[in-house]
C-alpha atoms as a PDB file:
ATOM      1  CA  UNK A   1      -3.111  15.876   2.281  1.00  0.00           C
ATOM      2  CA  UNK A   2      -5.772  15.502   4.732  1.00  0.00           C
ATOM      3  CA  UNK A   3      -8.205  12.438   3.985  1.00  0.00           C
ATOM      4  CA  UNK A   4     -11.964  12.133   5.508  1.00  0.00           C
ATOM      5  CA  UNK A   5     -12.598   9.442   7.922  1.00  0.00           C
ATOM      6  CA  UNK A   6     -15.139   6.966   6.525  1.00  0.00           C
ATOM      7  CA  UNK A   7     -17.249   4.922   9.318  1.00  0.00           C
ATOM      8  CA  UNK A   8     -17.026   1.138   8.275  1.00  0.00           C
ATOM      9  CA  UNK A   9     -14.813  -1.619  10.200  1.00  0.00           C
ATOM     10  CA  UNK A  10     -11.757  -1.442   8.425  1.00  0.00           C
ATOM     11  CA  UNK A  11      -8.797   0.813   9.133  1.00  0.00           C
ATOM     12  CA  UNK A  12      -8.012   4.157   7.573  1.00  0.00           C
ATOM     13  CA  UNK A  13      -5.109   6.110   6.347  1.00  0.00           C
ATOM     14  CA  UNK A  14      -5.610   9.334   7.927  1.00  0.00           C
ATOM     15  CA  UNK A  15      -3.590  11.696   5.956  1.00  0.00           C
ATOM     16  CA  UNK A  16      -0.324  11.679   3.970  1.00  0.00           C
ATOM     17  CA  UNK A  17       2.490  14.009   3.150  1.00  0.00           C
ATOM     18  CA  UNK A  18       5.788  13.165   1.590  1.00  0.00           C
ATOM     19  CA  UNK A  19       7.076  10.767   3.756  1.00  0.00           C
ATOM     20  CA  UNK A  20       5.250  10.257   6.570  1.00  0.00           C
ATOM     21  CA  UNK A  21       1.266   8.546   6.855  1.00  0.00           C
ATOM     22  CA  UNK A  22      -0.799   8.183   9.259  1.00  0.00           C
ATOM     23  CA  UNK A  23      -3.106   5.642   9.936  1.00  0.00           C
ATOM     24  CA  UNK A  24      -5.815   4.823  12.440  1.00  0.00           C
ATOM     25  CA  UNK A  25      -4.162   8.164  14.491  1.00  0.00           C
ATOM     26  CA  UNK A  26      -0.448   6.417  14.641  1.00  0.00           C
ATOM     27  CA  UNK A  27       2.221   7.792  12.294  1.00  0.00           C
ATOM     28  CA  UNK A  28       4.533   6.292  10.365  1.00  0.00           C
ATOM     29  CA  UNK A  29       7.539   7.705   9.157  1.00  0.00           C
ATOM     30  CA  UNK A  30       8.760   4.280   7.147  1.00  0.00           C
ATOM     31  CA  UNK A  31       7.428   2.529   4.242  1.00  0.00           C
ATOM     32  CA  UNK A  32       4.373   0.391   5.245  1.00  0.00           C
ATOM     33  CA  UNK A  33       1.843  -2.445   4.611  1.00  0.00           C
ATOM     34  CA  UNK A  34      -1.356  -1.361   5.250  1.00  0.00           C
ATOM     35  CA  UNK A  35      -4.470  -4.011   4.927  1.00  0.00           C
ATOM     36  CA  UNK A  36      -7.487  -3.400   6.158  1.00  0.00           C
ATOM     37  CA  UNK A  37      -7.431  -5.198   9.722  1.00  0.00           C
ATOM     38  CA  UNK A  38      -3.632  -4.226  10.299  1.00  0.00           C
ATOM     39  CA  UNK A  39      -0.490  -2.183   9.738  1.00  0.00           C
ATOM     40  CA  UNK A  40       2.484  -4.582   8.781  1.00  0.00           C
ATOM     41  CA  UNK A  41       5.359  -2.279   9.293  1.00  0.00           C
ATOM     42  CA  UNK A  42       8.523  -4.325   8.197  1.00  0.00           C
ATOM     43  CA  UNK A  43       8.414  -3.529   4.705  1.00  0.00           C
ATOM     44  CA  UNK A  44      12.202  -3.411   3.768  1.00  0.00           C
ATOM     45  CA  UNK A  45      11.570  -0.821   0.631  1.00  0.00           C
ATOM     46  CA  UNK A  46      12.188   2.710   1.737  1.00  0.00           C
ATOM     47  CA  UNK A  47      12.947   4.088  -1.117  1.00  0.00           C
ATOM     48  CA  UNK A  48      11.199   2.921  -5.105  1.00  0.00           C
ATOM     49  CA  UNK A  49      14.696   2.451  -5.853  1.00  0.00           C
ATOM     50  CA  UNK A  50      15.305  -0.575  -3.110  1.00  0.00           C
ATOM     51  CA  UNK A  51      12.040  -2.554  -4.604  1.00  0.00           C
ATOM     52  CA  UNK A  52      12.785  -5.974  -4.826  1.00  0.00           C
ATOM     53  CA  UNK A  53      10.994  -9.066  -6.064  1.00  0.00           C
ATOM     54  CA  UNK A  54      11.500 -10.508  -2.597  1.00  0.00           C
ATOM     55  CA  UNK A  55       9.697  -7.438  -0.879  1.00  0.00           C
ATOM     56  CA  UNK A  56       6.418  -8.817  -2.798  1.00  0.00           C
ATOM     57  CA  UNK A  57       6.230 -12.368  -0.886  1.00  0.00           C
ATOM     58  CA  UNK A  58       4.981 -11.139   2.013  1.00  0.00           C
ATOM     59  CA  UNK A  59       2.321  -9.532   0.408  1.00  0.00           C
ATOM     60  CA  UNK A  60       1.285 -12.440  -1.923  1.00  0.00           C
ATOM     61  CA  UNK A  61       0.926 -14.433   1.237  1.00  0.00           C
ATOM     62  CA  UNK A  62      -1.224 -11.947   2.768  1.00  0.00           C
ATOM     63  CA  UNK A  63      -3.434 -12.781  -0.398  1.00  0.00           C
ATOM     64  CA  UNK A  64      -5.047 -10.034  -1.163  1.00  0.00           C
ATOM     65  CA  UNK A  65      -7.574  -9.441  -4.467  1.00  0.00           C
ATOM     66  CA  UNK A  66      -6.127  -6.282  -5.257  1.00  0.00           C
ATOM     67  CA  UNK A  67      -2.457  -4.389  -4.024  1.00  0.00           C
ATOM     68  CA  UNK A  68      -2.563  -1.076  -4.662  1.00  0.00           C
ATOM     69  CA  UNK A  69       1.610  -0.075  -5.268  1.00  0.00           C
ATOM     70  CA  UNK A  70       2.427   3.476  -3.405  1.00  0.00           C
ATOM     71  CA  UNK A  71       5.900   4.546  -5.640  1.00  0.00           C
ATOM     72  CA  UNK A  72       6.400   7.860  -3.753  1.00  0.00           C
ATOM     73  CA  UNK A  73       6.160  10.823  -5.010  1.00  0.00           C
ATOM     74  CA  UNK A  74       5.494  10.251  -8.502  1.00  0.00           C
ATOM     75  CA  UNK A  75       4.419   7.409 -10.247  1.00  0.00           C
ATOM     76  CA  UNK A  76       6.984   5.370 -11.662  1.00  0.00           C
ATOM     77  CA  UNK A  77       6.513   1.453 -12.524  1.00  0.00           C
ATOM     78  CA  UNK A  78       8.710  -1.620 -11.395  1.00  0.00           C
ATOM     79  CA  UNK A  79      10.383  -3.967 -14.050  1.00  0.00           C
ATOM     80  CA  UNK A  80       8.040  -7.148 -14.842  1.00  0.00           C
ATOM     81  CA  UNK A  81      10.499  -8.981 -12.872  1.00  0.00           C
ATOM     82  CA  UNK A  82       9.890  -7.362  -9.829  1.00  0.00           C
ATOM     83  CA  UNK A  83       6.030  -7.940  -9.574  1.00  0.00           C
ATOM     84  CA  UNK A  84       6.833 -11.816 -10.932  1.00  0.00           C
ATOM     85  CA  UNK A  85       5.233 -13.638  -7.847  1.00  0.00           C
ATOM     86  CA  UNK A  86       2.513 -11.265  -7.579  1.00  0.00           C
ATOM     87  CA  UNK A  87       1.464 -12.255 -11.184  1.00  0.00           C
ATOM     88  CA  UNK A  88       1.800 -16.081 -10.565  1.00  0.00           C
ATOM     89  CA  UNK A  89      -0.360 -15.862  -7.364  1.00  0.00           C
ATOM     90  CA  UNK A  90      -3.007 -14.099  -9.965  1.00  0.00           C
ATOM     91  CA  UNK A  91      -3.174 -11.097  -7.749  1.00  0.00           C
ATOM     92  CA  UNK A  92      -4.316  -7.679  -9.437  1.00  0.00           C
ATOM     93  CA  UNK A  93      -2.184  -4.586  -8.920  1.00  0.00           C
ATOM     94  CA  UNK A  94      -2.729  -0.942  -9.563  1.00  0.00           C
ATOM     95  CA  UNK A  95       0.377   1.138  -9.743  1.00  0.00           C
ATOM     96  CA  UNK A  96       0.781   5.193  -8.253  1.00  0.00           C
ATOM     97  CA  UNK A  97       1.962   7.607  -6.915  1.00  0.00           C
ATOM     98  CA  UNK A  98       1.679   6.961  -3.095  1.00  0.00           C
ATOM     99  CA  UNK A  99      -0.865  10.078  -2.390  1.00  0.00           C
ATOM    100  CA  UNK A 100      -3.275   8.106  -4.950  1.00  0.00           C
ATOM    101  CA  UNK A 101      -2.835   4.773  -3.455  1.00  0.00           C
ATOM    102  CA  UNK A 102      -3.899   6.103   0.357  1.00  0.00           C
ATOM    103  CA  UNK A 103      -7.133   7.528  -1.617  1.00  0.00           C
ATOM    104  CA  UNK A 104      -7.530   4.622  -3.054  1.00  0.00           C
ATOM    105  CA  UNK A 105      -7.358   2.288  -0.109  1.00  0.00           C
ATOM    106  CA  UNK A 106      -9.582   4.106   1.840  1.00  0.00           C
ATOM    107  CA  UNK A 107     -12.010   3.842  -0.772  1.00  0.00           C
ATOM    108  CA  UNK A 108     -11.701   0.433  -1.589  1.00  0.00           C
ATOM    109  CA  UNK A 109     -11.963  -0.667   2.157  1.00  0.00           C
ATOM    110  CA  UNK A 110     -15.128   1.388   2.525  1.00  0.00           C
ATOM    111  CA  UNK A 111     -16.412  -0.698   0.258  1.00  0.00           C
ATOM    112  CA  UNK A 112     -15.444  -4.095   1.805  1.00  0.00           C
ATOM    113  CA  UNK A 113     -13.042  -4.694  -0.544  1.00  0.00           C
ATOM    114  CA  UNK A 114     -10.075  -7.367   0.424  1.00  0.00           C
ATOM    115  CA  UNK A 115      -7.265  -4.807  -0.238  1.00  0.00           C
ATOM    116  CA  UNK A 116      -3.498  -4.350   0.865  1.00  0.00           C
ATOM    117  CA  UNK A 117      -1.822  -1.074  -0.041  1.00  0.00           C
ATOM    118  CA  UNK A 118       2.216  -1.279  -0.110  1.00  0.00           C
ATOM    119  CA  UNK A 119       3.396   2.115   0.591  1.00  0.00           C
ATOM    120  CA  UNK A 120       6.542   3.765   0.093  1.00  0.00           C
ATOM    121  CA  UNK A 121       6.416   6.501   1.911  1.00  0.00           C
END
């Protein structure tokens, strides 16, 4: 999938295809953080089956408004458990398939939104 570039200060994703992203030209071939000043690229999860509660600390610290969830392929959604700390920091999060979450992102950060997609790619 081939995404339009979008003129505003925040970084883009690119494109996508099943598992690899790019964004801002560089590709990535590993699950990601993306936010929209920076790529954080240790994100242990690389597949929706390693997704821990402990791979969601990082993000809560990066305190986002909104984290947009990238499961893959298809959509699937985490136990309750597993977003815990993302729920006590009162941070919203959209769940989907990764392909929806670049979309997303891109959309969101064109419009100055204060978001952090968490992709697994």
């Amino acid at each position: 999938m081939q995404l339009q570039q979008d003129s505003n200060d925040g970084l883009q994703i690119n494109a996508y295809a099943l598992g690899k992203v790019q964004i801002a030209g560089q590709e990535y071939t590993h699950s990601v953080i993306v936010t929209p000043e920076r790529v954080i690229n240790a994100w242990p999860p690389q597949t929706f089956a390693e997704l821990k509660a402990d791979d969601f600390k990082m993000i809560v610290q990066e305190s986002p408004e909104l984290i947009l969830l990238g499961t893959g392929e298809t959509l699937i959604f985490p136990e309750q458990e597993i977003l815990a700390d993302v729920y006590a920091a009162k941070i919203g999060i959209e769940i989907m398939d990764t392909a929806a979450a670049c979309r997303t992102f891109n959309l969101l950060v064109a419009d100055g939104r204060n978001v952090l997609a968490a992709l697994i790619l």
